[in-house]
PDB file of N, CA and C in Angstrom:
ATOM      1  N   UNK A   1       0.828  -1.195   0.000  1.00  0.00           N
ATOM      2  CA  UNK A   1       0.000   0.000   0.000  1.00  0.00           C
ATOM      3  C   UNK A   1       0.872   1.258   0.000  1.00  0.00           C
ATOM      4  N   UNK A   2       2.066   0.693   0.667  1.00  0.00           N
ATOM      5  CA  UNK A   2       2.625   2.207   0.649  1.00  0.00           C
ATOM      6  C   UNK A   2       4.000   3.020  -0.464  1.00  0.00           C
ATOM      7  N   UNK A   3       3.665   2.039  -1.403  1.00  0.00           N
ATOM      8  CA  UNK A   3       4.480   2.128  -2.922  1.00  0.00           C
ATOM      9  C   UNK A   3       2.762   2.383  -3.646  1.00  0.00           C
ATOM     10  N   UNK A   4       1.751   1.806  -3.256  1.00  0.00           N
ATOM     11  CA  UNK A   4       0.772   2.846  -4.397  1.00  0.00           C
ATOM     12  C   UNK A   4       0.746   4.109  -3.719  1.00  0.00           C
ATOM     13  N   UNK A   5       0.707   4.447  -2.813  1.00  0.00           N
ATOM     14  CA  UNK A   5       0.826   5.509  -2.288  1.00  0.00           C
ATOM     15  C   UNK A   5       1.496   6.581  -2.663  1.00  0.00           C
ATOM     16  N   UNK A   6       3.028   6.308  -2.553  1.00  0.00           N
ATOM     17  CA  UNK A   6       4.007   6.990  -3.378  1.00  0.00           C
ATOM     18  C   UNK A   6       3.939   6.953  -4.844  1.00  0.00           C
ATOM     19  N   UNK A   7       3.476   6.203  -6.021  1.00  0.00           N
ATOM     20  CA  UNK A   7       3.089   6.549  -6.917  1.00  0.00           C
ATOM     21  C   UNK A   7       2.393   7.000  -7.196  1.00  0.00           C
ATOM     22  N   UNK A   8       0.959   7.494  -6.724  1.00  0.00           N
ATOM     23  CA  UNK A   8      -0.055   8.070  -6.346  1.00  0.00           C
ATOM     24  C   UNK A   8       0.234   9.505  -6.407  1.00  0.00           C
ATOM     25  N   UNK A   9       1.001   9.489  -5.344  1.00  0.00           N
ATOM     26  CA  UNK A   9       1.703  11.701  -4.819  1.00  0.00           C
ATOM     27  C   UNK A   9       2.505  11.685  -5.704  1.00  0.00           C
ATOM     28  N   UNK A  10       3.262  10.802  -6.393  1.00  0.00           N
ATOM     29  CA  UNK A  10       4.353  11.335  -7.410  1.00  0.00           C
ATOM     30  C   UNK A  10       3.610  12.089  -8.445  1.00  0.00           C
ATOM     31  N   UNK A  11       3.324  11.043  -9.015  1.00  0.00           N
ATOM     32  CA  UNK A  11       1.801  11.670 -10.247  1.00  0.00           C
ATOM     33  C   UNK A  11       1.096  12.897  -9.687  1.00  0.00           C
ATOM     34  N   UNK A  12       0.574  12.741  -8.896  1.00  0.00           N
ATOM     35  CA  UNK A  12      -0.599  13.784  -8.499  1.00  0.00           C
ATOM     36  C   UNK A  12       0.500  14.746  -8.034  1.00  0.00           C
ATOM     37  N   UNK A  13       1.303  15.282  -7.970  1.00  0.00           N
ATOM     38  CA  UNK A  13       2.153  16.390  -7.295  1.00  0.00           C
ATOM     39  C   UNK A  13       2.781  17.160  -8.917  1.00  0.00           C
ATOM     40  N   UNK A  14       2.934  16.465  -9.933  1.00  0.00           N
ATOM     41  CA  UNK A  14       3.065  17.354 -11.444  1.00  0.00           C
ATOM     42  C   UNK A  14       2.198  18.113 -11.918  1.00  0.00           C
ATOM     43  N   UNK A  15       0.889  16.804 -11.627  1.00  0.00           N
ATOM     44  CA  UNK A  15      -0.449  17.423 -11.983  1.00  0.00           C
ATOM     45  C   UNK A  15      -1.179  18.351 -11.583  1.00  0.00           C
ATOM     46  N   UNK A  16      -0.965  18.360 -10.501  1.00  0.00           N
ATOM     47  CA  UNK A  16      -1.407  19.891  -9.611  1.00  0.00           C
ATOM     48  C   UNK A  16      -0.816  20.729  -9.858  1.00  0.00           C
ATOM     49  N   UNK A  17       0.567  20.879 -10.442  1.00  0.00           N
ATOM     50  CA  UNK A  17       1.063  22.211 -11.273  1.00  0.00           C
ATOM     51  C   UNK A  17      -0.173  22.949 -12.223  1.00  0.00           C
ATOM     52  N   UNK A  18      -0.219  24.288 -12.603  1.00  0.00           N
ATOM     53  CA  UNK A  18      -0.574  25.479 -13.455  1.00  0.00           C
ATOM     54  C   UNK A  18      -0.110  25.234 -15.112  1.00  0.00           C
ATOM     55  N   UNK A  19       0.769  24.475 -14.370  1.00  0.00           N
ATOM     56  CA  UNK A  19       1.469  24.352 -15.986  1.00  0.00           C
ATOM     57  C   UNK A  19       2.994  25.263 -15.917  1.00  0.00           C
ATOM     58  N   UNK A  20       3.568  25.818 -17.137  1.00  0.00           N
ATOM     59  CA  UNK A  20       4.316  26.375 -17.385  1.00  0.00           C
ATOM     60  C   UNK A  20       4.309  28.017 -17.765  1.00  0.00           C
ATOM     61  N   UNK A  21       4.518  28.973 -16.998  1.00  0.00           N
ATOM     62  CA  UNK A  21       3.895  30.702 -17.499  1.00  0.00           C
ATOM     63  C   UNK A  21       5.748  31.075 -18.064  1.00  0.00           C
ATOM     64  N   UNK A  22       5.748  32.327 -18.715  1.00  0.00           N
ATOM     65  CA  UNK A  22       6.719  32.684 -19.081  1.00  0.00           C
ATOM     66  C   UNK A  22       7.439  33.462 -18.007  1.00  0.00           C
ATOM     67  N   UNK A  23       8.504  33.632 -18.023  1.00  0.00           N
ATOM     68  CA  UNK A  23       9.295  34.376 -16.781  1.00  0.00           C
ATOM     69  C   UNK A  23      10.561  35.228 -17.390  1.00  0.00           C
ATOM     70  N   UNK A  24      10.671  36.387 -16.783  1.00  0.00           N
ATOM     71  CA  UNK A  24      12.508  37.140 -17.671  1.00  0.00           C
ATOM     72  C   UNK A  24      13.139  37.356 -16.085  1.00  0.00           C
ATOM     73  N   UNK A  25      14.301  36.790 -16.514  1.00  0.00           N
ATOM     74  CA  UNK A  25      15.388  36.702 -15.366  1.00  0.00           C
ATOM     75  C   UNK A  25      15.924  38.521 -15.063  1.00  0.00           C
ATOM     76  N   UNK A  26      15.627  38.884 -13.824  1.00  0.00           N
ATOM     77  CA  UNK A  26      15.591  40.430 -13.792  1.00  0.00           C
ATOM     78  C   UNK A  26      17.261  40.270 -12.694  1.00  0.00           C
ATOM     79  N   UNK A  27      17.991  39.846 -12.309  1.00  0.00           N
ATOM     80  CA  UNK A  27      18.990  39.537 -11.717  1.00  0.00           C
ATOM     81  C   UNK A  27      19.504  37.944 -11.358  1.00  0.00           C
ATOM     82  N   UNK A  28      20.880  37.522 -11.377  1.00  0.00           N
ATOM     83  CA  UNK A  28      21.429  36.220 -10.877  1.00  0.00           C
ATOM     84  C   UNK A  28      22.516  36.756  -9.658  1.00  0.00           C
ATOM     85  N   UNK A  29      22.943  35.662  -9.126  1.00  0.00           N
ATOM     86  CA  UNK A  29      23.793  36.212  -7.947  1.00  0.00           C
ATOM     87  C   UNK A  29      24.931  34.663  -8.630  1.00  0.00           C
ATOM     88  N   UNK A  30      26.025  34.550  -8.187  1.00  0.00           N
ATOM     89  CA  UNK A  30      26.997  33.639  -8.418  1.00  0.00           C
ATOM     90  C   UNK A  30      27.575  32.927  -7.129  1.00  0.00           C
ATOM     91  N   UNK A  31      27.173  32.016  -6.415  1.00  0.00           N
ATOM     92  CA  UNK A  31      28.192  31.504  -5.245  1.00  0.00           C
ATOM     93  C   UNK A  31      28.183  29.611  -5.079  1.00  0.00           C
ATOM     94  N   UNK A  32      28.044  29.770  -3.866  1.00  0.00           N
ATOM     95  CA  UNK A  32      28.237  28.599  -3.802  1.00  0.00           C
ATOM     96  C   UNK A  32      26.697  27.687  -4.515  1.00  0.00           C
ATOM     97  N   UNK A  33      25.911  28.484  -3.941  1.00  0.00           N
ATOM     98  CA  UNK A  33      24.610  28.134  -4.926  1.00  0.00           C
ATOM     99  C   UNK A  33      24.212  29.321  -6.305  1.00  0.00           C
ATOM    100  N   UNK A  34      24.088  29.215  -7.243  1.00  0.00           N
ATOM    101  CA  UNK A  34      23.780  30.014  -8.150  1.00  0.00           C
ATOM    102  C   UNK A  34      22.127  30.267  -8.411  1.00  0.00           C
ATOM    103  N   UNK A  35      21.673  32.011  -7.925  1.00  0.00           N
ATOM    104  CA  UNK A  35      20.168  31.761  -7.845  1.00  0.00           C
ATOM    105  C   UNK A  35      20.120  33.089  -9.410  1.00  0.00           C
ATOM    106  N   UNK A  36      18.684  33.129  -9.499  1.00  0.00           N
ATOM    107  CA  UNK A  36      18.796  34.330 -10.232  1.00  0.00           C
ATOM    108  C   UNK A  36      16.625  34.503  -9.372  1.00  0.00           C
ATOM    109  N   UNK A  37      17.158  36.013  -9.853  1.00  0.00           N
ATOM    110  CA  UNK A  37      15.524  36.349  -8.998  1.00  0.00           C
ATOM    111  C   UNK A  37      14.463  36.370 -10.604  1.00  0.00           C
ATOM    112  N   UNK A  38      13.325  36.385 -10.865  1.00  0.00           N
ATOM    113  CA  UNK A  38      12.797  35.831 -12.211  1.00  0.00           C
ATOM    114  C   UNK A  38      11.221  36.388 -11.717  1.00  0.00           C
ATOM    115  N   UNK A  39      11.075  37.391 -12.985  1.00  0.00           N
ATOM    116  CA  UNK A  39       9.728  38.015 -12.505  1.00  0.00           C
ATOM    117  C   UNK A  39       8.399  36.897 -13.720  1.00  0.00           C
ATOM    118  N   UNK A  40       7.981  36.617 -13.020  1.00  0.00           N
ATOM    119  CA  UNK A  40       6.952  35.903 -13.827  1.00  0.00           C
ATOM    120  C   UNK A  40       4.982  35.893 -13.623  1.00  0.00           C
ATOM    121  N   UNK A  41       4.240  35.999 -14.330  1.00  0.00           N
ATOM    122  CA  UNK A  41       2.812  35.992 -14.034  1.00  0.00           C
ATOM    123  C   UNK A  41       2.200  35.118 -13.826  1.00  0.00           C
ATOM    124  N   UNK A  42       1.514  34.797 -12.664  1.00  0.00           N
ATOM    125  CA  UNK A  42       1.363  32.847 -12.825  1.00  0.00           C
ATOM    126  C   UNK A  42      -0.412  33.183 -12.931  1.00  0.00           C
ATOM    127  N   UNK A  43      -0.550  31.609 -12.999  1.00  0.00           N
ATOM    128  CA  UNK A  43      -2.181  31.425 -13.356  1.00  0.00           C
ATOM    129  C   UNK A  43      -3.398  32.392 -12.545  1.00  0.00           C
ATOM    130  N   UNK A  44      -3.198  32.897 -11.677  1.00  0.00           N
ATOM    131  CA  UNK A  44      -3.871  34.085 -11.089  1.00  0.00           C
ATOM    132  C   UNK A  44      -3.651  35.838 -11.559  1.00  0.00           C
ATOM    133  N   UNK A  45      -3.127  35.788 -12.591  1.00  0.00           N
ATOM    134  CA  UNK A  45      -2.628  36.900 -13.145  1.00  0.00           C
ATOM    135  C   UNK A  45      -2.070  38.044 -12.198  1.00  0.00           C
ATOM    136  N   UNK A  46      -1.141  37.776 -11.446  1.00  0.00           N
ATOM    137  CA  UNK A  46      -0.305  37.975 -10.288  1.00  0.00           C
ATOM    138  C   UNK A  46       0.976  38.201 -10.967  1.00  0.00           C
ATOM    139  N   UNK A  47       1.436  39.176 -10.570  1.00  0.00           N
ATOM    140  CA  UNK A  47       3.171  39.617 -11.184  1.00  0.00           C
ATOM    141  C   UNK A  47       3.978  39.060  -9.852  1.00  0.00           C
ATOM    142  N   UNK A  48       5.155  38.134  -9.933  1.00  0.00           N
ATOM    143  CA  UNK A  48       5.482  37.686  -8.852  1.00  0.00           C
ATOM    144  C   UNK A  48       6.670  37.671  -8.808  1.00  0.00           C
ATOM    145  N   UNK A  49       7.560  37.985  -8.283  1.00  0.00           N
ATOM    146  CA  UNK A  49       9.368  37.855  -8.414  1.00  0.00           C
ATOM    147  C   UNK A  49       9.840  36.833  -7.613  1.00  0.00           C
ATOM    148  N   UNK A  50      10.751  35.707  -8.191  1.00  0.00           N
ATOM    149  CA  UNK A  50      10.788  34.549  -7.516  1.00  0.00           C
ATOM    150  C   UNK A  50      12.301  34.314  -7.416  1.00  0.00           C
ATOM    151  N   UNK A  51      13.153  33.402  -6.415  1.00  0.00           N
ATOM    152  CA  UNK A  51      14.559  33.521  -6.773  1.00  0.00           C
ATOM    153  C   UNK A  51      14.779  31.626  -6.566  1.00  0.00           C
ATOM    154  N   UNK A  52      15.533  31.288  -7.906  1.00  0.00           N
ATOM    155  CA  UNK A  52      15.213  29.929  -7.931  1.00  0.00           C
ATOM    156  C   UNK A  52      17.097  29.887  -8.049  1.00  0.00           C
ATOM    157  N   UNK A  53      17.277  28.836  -7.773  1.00  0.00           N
ATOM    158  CA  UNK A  53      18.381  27.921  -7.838  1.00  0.00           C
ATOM    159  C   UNK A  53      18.528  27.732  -9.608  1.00  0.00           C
ATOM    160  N   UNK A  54      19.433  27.742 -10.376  1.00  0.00           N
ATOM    161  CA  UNK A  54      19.535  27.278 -11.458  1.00  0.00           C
ATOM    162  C   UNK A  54      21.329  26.603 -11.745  1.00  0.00           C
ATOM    163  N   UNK A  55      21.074  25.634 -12.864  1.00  0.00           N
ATOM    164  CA  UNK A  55      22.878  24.709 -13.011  1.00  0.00           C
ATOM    165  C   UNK A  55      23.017  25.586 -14.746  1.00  0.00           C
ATOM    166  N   UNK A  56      21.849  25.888 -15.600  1.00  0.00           N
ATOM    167  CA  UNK A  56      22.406  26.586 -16.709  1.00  0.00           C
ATOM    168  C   UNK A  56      23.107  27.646 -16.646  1.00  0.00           C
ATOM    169  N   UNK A  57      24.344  27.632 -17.047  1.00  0.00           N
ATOM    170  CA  UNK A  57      24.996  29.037 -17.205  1.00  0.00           C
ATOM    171  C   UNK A  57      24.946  29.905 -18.059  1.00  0.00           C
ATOM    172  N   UNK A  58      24.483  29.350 -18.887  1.00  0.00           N
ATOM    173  CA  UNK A  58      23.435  30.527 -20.161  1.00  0.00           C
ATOM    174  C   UNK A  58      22.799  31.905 -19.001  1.00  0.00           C
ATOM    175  N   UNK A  59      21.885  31.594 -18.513  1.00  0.00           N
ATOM    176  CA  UNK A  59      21.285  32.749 -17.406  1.00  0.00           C
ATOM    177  C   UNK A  59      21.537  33.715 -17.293  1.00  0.00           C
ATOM    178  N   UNK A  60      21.785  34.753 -17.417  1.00  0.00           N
ATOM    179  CA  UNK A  60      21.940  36.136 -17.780  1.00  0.00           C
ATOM    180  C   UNK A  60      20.598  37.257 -17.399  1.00  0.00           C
ATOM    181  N   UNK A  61      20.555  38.253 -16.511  1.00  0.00           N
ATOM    182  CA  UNK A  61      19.645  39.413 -16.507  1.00  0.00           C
ATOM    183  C   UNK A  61      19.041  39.600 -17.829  1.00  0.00           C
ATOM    184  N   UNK A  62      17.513  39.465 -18.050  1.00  0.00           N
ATOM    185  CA  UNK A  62      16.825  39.583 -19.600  1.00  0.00           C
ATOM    186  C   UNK A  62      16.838  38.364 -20.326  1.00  0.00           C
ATOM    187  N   UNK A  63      17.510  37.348 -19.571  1.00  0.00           N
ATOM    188  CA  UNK A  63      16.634  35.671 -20.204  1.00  0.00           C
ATOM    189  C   UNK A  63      15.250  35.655 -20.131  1.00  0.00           C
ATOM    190  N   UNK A  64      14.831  35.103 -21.070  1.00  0.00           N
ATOM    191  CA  UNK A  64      13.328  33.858 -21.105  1.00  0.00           C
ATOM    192  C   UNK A  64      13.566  32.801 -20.567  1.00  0.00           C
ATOM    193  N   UNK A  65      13.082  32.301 -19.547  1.00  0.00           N
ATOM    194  CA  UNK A  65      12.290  31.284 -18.872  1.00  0.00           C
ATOM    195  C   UNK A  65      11.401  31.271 -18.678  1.00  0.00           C
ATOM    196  N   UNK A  66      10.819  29.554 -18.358  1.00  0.00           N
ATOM    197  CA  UNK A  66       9.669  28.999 -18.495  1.00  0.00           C
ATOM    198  C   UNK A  66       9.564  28.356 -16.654  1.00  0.00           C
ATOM    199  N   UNK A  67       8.749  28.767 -16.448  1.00  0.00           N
ATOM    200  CA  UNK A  67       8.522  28.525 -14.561  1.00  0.00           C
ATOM    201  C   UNK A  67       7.283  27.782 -15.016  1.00  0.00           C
ATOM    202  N   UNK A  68       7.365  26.496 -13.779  1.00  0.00           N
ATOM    203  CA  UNK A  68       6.042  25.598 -13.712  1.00  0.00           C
ATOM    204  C   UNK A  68       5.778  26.190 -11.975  1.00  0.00           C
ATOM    205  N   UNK A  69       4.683  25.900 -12.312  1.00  0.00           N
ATOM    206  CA  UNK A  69       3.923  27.092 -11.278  1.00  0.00           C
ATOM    207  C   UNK A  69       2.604  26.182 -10.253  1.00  0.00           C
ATOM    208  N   UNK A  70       3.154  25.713  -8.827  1.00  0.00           N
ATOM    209  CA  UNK A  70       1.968  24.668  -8.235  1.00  0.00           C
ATOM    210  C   UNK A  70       0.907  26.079  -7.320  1.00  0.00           C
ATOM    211  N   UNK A  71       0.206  26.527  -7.403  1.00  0.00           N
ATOM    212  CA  UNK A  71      -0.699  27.516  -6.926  1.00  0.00           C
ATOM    213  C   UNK A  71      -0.926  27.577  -5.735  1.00  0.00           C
ATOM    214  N   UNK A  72      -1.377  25.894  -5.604  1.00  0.00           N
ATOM    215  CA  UNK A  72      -1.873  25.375  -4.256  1.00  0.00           C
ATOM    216  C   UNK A  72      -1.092  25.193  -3.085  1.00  0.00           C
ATOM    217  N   UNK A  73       0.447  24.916  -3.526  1.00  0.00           N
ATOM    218  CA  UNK A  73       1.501  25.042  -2.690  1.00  0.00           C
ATOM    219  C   UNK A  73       2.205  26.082  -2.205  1.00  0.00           C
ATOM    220  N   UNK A  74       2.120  27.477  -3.460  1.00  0.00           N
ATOM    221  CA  UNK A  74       2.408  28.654  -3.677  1.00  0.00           C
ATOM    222  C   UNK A  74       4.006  28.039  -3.847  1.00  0.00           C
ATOM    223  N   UNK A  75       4.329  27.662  -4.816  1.00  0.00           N
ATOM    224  CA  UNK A  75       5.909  27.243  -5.157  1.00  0.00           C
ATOM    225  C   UNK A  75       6.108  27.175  -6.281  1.00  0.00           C
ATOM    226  N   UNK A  76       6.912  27.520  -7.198  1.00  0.00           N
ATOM    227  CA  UNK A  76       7.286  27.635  -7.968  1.00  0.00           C
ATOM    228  C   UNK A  76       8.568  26.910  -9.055  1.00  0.00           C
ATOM    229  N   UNK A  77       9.132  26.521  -9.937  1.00  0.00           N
ATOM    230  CA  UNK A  77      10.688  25.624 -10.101  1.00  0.00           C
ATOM    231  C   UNK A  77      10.860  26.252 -11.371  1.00  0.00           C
ATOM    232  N   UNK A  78      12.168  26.710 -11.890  1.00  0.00           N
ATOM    233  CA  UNK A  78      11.971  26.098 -13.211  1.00  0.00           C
ATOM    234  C   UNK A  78      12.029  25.204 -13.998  1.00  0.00           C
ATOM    235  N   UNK A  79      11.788  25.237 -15.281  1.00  0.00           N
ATOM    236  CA  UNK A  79      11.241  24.117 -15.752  1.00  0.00           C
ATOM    237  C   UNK A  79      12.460  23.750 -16.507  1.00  0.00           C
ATOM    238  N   UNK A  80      12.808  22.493 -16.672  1.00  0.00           N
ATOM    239  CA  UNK A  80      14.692  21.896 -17.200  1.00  0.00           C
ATOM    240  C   UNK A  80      13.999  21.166 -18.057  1.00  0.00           C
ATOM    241  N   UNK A  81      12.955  21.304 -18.996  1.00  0.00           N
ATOM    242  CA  UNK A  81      12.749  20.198 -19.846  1.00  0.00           C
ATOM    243  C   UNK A  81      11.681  19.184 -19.537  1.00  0.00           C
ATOM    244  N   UNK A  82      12.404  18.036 -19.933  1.00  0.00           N
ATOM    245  CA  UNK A  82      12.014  16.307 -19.409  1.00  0.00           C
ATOM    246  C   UNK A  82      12.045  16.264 -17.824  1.00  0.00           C
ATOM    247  N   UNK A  83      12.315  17.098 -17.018  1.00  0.00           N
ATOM    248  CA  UNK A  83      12.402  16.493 -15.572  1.00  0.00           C
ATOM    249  C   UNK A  83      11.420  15.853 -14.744  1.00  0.00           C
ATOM    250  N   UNK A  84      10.133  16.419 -15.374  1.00  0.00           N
ATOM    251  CA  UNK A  84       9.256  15.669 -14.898  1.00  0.00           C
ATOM    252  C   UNK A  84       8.841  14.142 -15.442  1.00  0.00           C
ATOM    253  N   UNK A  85       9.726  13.889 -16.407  1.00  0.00           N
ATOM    254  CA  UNK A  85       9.458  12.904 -17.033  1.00  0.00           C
ATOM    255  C   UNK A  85       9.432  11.640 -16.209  1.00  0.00           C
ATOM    256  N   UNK A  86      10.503  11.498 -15.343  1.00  0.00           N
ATOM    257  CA  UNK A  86      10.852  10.741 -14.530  1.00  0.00           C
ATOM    258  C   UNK A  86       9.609  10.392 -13.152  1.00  0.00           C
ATOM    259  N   UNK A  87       9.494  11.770 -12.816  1.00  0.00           N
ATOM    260  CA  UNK A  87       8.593  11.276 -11.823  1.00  0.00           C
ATOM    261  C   UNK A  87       6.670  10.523 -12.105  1.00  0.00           C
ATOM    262  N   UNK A  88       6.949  11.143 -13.680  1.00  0.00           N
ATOM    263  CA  UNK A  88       5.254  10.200 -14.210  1.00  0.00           C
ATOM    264  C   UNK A  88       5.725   9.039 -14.144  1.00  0.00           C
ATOM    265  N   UNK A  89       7.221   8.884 -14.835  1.00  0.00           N
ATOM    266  CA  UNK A  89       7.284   7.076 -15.233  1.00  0.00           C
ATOM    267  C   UNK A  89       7.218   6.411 -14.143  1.00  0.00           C
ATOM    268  N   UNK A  90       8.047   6.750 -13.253  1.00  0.00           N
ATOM    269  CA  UNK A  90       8.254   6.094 -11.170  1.00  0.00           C
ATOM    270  C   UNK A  90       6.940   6.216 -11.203  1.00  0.00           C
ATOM    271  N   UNK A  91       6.407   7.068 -10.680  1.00  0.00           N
ATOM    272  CA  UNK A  91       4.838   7.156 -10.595  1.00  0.00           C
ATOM    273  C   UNK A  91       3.982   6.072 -10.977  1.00  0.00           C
ATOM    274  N   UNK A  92       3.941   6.374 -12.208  1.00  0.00           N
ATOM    275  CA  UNK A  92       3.083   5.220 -12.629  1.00  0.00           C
ATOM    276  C   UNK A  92       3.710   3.263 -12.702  1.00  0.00           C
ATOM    277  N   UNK A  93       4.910   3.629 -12.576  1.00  0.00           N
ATOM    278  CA  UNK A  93       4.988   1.803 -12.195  1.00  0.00           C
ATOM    279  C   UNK A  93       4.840   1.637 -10.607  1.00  0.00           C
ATOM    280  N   UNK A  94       5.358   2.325  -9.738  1.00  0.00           N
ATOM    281  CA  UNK A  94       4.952   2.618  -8.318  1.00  0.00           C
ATOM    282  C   UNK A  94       3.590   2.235  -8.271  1.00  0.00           C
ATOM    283  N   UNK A  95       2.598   3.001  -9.147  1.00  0.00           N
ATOM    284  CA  UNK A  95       1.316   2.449  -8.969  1.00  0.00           C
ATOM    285  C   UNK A  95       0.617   1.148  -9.069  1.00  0.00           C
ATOM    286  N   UNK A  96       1.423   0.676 -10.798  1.00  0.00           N
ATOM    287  CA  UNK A  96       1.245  -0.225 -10.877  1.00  0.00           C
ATOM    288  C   UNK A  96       1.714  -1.833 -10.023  1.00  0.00           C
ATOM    289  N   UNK A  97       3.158  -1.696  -9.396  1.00  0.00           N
ATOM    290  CA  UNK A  97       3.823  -2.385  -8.870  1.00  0.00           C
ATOM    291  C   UNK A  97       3.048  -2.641  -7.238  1.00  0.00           C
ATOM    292  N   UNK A  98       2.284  -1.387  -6.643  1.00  0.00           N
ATOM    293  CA  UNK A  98       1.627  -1.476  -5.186  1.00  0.00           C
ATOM    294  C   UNK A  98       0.391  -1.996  -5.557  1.00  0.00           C
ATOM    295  N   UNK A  99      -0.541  -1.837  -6.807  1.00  0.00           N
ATOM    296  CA  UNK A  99      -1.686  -2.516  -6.880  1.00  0.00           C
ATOM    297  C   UNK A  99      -1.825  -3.945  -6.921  1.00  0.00           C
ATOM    298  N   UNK A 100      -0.246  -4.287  -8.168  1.00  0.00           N
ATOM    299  CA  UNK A 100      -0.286  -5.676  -8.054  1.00  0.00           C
ATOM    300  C   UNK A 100      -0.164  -6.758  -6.938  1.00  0.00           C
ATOM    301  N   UNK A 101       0.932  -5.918  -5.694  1.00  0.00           N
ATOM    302  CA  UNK A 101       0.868  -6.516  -5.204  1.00  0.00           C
ATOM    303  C   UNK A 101      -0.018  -6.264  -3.616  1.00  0.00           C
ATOM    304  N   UNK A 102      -1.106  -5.646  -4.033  1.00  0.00           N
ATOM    305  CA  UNK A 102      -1.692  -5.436  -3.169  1.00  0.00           C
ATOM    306  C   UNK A 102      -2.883  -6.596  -3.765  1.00  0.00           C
ATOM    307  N   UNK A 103      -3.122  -6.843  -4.879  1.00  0.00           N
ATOM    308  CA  UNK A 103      -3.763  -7.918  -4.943  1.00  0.00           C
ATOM    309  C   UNK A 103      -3.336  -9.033  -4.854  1.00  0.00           C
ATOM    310  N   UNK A 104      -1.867  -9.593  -5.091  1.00  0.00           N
ATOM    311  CA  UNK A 104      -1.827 -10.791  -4.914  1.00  0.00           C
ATOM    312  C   UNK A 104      -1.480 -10.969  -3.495  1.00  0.00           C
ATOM    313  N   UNK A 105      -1.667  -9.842  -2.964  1.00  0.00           N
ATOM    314  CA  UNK A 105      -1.767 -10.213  -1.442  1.00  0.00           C
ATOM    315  C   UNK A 105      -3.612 -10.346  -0.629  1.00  0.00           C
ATOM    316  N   UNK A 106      -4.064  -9.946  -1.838  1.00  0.00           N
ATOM    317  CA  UNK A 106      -5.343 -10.393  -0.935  1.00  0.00           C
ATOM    318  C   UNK A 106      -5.830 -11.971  -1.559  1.00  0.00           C
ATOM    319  N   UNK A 107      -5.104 -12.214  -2.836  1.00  0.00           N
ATOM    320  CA  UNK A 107      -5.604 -13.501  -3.788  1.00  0.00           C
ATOM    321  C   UNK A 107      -5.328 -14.436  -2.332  1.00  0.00           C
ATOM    322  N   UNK A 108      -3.780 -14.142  -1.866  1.00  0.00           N
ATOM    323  CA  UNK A 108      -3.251 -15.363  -1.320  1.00  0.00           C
ATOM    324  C   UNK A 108      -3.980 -15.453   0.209  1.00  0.00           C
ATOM    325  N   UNK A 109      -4.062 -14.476   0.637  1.00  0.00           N
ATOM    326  CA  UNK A 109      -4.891 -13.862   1.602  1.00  0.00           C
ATOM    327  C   UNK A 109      -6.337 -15.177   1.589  1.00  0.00           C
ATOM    328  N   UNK A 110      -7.042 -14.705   1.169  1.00  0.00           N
ATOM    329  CA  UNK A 110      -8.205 -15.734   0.693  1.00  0.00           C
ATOM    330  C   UNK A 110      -8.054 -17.325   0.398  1.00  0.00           C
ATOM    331  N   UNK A 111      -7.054 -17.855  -0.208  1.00  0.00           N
ATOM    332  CA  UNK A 111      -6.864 -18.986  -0.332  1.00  0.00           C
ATOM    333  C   UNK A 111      -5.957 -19.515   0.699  1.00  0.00           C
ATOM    334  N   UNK A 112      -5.755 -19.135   1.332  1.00  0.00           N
ATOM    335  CA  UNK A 112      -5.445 -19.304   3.077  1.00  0.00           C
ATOM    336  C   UNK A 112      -5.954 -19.663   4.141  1.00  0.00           C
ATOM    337  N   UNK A 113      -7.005 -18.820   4.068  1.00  0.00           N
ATOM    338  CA  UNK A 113      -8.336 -19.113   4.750  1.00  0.00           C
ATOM    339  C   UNK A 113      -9.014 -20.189   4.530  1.00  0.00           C
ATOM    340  N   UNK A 114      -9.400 -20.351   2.967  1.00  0.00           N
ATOM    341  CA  UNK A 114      -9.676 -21.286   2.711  1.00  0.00           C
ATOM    342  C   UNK A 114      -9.426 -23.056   3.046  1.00  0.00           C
ATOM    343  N   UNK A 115      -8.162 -22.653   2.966  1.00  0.00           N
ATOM    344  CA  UNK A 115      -7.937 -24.161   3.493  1.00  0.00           C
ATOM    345  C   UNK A 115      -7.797 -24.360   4.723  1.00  0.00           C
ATOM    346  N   UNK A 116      -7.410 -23.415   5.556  1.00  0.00           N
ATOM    347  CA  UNK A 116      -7.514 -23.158   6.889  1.00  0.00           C
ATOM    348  C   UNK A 116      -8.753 -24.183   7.629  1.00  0.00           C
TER     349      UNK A 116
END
């Protein structure tokens, strides 16, 4: 139960994203972590300035980025592509892998009894 579970929130935690809004990088800072602050409009038509962690060094004051935007959490990431790719695929075998064996634990479950 507790691998459907976790495939369950994996999935359902992408999906509850807004999606993707556009964002322009209005400052970066350089250190041990590299952030840049990123003014973007999310699904509430809200102007919001956000300061995210980024590994591209492209990044520059007056980039385009693409921010995925969870509302409900009020959090924000940007978006690297495929990254979410990973957590549908886990997700969904997680799901599949806790259902299966959440049934062949009740199959055996039952034929237990049975002979019992």
């Amino acid at each position: 139960m507790a691998v459907l579970w976790t495939g369950a929130s994996m999935l359902a935690d992408v999906n509850r994203s807004a999606g993707l809004v556009p964002g322009r990088v209005v400052a970066t800072e350089a250190g041990e972590h590299r952030t840049a602050d990123v003014e973007y409009t999310g699904p509430d038509g809200l102007t919001t300035t956000g300061t995210f962690e980024y590994n591209d060094k492209r990044i520059a004051p007056g980039y385009r980025v693409e921010i995925r935007v969870w509302p409900d959490g009020r959090r924000a990431e940007f978006d690297e592509g495929d990254k979410h790719t990973g957590p549908i695929v886990y997700g969904g075998l997680l799901i599949l892998l806790g259902a299966g064996a959440t049934a062949a634990l009740f199959v055996w479950h039952h034929r237990v009894r049975r002979r019992g």
